[in-house]
C-alpha atoms as a PDB file:
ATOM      1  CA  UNK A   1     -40.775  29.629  -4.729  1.00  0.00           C
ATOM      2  CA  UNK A   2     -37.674  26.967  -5.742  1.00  0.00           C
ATOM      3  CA  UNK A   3     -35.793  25.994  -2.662  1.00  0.00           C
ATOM      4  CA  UNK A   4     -32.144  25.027  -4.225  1.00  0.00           C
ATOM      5  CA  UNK A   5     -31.139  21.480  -3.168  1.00  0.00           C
ATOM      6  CA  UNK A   6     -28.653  21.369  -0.202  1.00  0.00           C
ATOM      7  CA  UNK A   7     -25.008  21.815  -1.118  1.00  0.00           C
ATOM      8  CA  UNK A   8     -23.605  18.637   0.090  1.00  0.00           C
ATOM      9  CA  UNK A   9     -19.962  18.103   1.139  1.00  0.00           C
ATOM     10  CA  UNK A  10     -17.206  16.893  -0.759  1.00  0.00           C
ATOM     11  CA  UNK A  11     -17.208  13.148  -0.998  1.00  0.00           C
ATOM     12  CA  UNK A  12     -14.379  11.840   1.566  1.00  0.00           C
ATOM     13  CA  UNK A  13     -12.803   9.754  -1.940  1.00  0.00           C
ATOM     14  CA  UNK A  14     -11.490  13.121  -2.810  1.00  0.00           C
ATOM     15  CA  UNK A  15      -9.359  13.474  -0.254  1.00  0.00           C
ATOM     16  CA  UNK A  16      -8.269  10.080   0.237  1.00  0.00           C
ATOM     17  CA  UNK A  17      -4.955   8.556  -1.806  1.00  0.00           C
ATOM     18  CA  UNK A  18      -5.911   6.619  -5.099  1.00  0.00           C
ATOM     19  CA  UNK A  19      -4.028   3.791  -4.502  1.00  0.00           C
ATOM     20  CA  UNK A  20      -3.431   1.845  -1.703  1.00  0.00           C
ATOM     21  CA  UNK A  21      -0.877  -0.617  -0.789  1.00  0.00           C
ATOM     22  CA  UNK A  22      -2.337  -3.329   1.390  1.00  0.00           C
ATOM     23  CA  UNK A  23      -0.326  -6.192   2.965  1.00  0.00           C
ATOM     24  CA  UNK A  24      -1.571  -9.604   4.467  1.00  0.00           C
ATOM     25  CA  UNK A  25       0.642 -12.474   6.205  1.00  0.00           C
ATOM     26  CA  UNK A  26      -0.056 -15.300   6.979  1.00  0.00           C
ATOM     27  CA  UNK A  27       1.495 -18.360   8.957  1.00  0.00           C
ATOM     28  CA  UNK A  28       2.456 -19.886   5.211  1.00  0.00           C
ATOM     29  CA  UNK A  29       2.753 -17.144   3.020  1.00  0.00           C
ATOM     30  CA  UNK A  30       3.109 -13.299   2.125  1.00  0.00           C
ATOM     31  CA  UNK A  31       1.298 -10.972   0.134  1.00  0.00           C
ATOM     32  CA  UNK A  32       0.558  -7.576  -0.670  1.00  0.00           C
ATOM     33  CA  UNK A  33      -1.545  -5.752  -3.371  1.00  0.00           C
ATOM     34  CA  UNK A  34      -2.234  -2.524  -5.067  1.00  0.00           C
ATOM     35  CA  UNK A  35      -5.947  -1.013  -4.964  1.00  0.00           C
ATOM     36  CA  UNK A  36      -7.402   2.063  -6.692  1.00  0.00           C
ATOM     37  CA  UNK A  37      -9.573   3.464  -3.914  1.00  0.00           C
ATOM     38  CA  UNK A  38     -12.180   5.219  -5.695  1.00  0.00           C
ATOM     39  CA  UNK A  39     -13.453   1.964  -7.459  1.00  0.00           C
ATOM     40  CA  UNK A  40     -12.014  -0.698  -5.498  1.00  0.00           C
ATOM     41  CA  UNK A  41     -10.195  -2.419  -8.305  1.00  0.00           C
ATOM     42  CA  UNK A  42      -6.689  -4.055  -7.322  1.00  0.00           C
ATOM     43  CA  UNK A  43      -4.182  -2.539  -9.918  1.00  0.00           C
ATOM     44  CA  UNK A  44      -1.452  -4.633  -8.756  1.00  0.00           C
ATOM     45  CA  UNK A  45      -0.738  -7.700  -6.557  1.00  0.00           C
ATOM     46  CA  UNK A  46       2.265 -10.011  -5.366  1.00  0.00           C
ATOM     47  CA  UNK A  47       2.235 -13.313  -3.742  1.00  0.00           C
ATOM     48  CA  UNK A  48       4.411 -15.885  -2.327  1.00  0.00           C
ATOM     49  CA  UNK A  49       1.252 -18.210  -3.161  1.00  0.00           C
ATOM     50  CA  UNK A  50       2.864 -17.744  -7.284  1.00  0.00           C
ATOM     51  CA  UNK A  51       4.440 -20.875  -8.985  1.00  0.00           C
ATOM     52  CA  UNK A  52       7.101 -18.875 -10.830  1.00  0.00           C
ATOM     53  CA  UNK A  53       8.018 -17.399  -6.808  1.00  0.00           C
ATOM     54  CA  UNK A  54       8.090 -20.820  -5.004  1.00  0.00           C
ATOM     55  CA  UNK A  55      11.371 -22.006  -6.613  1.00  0.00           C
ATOM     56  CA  UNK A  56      13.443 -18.935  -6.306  1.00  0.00           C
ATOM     57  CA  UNK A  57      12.356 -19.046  -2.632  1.00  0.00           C
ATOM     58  CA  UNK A  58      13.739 -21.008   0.620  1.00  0.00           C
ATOM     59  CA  UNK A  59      10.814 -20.124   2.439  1.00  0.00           C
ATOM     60  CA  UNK A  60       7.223 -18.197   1.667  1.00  0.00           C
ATOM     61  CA  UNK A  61       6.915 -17.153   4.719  1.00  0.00           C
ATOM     62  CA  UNK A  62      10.063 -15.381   6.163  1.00  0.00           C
ATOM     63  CA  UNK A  63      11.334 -11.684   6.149  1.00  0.00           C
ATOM     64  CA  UNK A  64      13.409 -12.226   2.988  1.00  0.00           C
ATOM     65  CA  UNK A  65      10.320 -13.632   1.065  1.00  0.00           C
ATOM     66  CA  UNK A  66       8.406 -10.658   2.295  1.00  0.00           C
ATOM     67  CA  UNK A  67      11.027  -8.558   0.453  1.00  0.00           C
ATOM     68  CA  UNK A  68      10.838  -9.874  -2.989  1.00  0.00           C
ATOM     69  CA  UNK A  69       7.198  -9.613  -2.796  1.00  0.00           C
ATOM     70  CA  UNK A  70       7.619  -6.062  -2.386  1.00  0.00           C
ATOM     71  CA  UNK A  71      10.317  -5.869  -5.252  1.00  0.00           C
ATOM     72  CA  UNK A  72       8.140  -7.686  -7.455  1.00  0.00           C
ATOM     73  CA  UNK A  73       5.367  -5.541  -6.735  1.00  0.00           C
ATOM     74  CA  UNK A  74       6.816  -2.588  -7.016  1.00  0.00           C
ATOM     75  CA  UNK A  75       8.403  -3.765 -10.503  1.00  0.00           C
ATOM     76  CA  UNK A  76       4.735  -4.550 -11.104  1.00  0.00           C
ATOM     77  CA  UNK A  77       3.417  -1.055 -10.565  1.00  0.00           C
ATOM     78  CA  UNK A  78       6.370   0.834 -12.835  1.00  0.00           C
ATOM     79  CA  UNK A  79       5.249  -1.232 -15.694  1.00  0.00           C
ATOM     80  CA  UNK A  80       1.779  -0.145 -15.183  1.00  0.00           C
ATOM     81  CA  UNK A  81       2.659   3.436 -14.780  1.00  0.00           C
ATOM     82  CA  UNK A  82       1.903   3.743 -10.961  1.00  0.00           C
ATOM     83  CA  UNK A  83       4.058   6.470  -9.660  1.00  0.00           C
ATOM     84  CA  UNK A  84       3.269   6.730  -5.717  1.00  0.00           C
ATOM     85  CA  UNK A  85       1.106   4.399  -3.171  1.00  0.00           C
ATOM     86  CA  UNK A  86      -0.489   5.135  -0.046  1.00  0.00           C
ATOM     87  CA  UNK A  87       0.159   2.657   2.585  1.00  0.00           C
ATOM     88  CA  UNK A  88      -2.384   1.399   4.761  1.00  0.00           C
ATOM     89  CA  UNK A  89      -1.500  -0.771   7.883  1.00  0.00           C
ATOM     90  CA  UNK A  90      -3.786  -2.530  10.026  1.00  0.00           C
ATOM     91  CA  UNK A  91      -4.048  -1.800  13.671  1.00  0.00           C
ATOM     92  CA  UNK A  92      -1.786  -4.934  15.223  1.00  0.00           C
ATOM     93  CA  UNK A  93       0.478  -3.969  12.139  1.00  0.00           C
ATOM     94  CA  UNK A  94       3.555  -2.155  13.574  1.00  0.00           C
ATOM     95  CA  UNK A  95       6.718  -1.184  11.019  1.00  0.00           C
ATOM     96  CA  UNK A  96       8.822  -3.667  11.854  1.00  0.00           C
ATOM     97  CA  UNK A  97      10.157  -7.186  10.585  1.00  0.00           C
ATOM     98  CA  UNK A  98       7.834  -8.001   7.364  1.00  0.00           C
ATOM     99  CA  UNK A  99       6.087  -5.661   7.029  1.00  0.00           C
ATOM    100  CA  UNK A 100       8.994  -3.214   6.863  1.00  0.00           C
ATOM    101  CA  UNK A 101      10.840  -5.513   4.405  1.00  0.00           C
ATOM    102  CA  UNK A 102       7.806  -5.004   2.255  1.00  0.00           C
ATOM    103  CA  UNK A 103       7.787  -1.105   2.658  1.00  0.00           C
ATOM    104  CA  UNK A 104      10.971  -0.736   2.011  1.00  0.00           C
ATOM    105  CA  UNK A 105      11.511  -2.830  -1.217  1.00  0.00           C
ATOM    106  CA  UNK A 106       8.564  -1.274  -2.909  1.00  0.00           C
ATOM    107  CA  UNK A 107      10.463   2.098  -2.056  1.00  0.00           C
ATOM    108  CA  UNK A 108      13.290   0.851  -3.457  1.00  0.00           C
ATOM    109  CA  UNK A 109      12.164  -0.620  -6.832  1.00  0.00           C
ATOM    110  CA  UNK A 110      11.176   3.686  -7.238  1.00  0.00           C
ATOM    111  CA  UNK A 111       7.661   3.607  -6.127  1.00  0.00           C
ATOM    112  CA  UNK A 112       7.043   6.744  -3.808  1.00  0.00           C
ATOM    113  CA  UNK A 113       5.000   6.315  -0.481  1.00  0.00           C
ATOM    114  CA  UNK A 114       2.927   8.938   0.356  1.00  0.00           C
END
């Protein structure tokens, strides 16, 4: 007698988004990146760490900083052919101030948030 192998559930990647749009701040700078979920591979990422940023900027760290990080990076992820991103806040993370001038300039540059 062959006892069939156990059906196992779907694998919880299925269901999840494929890419993720992950933000970190800092006391001296912003930045957020890109990742493909399923194999962990950042597709995209912005920085107010970047030489070609500093100059253009009056400060790394502020709320309008944290908005051309997010226009860059959405620029970033049209030239790459990235449609739509998940977004993924941490827990002390609220929608507000940075992190909302972030959100909302990858939105505008044409990416869609799912």
């Amino acid at each position: 007698m062959v006892i069939p192998p156990p059906i196992k559930p779907p694998r919880l990647t299925q269901y999840l988004k494929p890419y993720v749009l992950k933000m970190h701040f800092t006391n001296k700078f912003v930045s957020a990146q890109v990742i493909h979920s399923e194999t962990a591979i950042v597709a995209s990422a912005a920085s107010s760490q970047e030489k070609a940023l500093q100059s253009s900027m009056e400060s790394t760290r502020d709320v309008a900083a944290a908005a051309k990080i997010g226009k860059l990076l959405g620029e970033r992820l049209l030239l790459k052919g990235i449609p739509a991103v998940c977004v993924h806040l941490k827990r002390e993370q609220r929608y507000h101030g940075k992190v909302k001038a972030v959100i909302d300039s990858v939105r505008e540059a044409g990416i869609k948030l799912l």
